[in-house]
C-alpha atoms as a PDB file:
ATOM      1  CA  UNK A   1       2.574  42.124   6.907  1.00  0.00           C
ATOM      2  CA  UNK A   2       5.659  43.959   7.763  1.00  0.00           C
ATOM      3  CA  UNK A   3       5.173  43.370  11.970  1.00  0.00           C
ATOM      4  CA  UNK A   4       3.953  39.350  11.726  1.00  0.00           C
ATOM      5  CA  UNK A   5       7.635  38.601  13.475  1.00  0.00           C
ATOM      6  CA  UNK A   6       6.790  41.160  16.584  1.00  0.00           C
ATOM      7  CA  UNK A   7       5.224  39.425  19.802  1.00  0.00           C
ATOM      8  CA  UNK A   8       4.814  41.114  23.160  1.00  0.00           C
ATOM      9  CA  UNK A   9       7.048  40.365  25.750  1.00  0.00           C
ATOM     10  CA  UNK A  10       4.016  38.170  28.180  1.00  0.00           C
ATOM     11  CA  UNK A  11       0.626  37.562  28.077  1.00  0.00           C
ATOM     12  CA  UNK A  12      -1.930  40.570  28.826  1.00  0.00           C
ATOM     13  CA  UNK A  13      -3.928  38.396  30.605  1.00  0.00           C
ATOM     14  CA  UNK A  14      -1.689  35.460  32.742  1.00  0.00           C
ATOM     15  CA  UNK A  15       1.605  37.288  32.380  1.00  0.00           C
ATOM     16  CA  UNK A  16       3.727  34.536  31.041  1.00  0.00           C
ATOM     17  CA  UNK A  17       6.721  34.701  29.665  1.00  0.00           C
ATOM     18  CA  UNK A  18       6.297  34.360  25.727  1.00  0.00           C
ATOM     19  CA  UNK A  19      10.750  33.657  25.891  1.00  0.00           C
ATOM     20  CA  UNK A  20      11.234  31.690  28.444  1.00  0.00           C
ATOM     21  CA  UNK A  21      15.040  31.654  27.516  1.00  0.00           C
ATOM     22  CA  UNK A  22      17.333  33.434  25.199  1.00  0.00           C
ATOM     23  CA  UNK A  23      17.009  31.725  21.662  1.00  0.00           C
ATOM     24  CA  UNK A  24      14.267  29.948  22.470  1.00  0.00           C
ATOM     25  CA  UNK A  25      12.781  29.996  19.305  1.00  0.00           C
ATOM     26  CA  UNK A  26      15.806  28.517  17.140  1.00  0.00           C
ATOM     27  CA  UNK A  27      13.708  25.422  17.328  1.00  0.00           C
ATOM     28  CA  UNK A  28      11.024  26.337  16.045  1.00  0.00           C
ATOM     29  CA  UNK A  29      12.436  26.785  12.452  1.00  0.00           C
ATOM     30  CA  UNK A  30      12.380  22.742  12.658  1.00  0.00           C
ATOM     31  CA  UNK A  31       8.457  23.100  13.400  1.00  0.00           C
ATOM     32  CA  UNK A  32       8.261  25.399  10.876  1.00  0.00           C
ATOM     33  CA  UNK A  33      10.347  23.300   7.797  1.00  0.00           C
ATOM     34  CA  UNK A  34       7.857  20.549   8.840  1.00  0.00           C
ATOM     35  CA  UNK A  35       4.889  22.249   7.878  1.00  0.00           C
ATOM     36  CA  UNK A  36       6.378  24.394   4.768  1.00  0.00           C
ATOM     37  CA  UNK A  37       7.603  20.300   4.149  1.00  0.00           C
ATOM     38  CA  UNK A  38       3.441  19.311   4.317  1.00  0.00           C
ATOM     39  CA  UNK A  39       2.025  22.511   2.603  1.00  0.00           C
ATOM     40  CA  UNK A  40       4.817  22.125  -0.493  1.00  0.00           C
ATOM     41  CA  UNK A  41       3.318  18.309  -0.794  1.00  0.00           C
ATOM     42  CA  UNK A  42      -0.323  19.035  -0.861  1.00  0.00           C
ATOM     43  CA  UNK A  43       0.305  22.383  -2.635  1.00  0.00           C
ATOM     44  CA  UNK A  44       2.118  20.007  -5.661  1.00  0.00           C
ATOM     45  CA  UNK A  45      -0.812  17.166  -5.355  1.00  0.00           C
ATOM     46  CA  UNK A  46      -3.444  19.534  -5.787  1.00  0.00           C
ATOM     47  CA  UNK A  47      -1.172  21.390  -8.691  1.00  0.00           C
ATOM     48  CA  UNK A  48      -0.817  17.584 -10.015  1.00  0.00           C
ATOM     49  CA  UNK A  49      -4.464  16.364 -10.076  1.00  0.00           C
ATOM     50  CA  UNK A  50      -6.127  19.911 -10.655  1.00  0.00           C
ATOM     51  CA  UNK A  51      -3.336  21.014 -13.257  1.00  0.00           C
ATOM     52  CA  UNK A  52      -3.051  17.883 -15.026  1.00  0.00           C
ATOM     53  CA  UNK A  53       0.206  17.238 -14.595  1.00  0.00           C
ATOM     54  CA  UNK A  54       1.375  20.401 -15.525  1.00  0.00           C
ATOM     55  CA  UNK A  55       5.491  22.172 -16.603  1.00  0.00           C
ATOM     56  CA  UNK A  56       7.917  22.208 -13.700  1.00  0.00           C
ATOM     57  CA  UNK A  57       7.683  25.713 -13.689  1.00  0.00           C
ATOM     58  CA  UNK A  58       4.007  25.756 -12.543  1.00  0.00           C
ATOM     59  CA  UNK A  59       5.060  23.804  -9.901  1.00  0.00           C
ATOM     60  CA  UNK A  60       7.590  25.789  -8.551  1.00  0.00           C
ATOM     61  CA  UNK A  61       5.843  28.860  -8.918  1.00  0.00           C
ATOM     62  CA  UNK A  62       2.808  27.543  -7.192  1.00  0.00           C
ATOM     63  CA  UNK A  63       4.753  25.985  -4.431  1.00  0.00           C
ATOM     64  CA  UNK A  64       6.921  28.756  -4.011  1.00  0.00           C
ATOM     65  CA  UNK A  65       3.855  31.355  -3.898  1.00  0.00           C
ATOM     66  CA  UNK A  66       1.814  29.045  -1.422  1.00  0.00           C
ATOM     67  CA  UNK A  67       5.065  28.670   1.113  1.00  0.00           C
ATOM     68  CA  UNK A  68       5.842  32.671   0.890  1.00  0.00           C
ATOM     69  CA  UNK A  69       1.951  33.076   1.512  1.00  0.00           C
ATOM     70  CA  UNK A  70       1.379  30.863   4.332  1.00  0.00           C
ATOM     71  CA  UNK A  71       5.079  32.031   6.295  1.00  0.00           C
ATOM     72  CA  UNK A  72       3.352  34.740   8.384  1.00  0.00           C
ATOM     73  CA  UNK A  73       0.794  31.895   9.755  1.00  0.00           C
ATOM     74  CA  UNK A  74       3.690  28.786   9.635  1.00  0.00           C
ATOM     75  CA  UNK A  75       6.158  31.432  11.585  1.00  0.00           C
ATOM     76  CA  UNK A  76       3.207  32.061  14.341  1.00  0.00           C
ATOM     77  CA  UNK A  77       2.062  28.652  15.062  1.00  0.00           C
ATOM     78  CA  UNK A  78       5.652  27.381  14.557  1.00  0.00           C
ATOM     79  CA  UNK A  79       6.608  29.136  17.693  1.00  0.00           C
ATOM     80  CA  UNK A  80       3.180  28.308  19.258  1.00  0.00           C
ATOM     81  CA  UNK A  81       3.844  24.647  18.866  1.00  0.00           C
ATOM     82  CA  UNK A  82       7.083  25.473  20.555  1.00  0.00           C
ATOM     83  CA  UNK A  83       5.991  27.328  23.691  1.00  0.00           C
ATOM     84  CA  UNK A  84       3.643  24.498  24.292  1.00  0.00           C
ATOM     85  CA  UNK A  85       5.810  21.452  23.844  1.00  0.00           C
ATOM     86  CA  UNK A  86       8.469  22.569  25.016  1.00  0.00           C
ATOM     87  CA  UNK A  87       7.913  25.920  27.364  1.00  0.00           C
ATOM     88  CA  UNK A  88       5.809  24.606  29.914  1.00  0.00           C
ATOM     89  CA  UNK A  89       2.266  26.272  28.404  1.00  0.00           C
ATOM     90  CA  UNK A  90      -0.975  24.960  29.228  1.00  0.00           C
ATOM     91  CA  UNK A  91      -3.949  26.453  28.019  1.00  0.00           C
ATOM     92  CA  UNK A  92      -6.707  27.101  30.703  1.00  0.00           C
ATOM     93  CA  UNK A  93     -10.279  27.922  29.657  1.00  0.00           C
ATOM     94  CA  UNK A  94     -10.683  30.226  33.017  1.00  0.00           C
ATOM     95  CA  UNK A  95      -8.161  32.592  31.322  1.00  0.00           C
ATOM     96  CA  UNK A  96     -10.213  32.040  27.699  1.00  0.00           C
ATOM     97  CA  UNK A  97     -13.082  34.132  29.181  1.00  0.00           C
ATOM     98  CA  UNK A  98     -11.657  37.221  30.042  1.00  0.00           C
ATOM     99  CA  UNK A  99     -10.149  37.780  26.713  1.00  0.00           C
END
């Protein structure tokens, strides 16, 4: 848990550049508030219907333990979501294989 932020410098395989620029990744926080946004809503349905409408408390602490669970996988796929949209990534199955 303490290394989820750490990503090598290129790919082992097709050597590119995982920071294509310097503060690249600033925009991904905006990828990444979108899907904290999404987990916090389904996170407080399913605390709603399963809970039965429970004390604000229970919210929070649900919400706020789902959000600090999920932020190693939201950070990673935040900046995935990044590097393809807007880094010029393409994934191509030849390079799938050798992994």
């Amino acid at each position: 848990m303490r290394k989820f932020d750490e990503m090598p410098a290129a790919c082992p395989v097709c050597a590119q550049a995982f920071e294509p620029e310097v503060g690249f990744y600033w925009g991904a926080m905006y990828i990444s508030y979108g899907f904290s946004t999404l987990i916090v809503a389904i996170v407080g349905v399913l605390v709603y219907f399963l809970g039965n409408d429970p004390d604000v408390w229970v919210y929070v602490l649900v919400v706020a333990l789902a959000v600090l669970g999920f932020t190693p996988l939201l950070f990673r796929y935040a900046r995935a979501v990044m590097l393809y949209a807007f880094g010029g990534t393409n994934f191509d199955s030849r390079y799938a294989k050798t992994v």
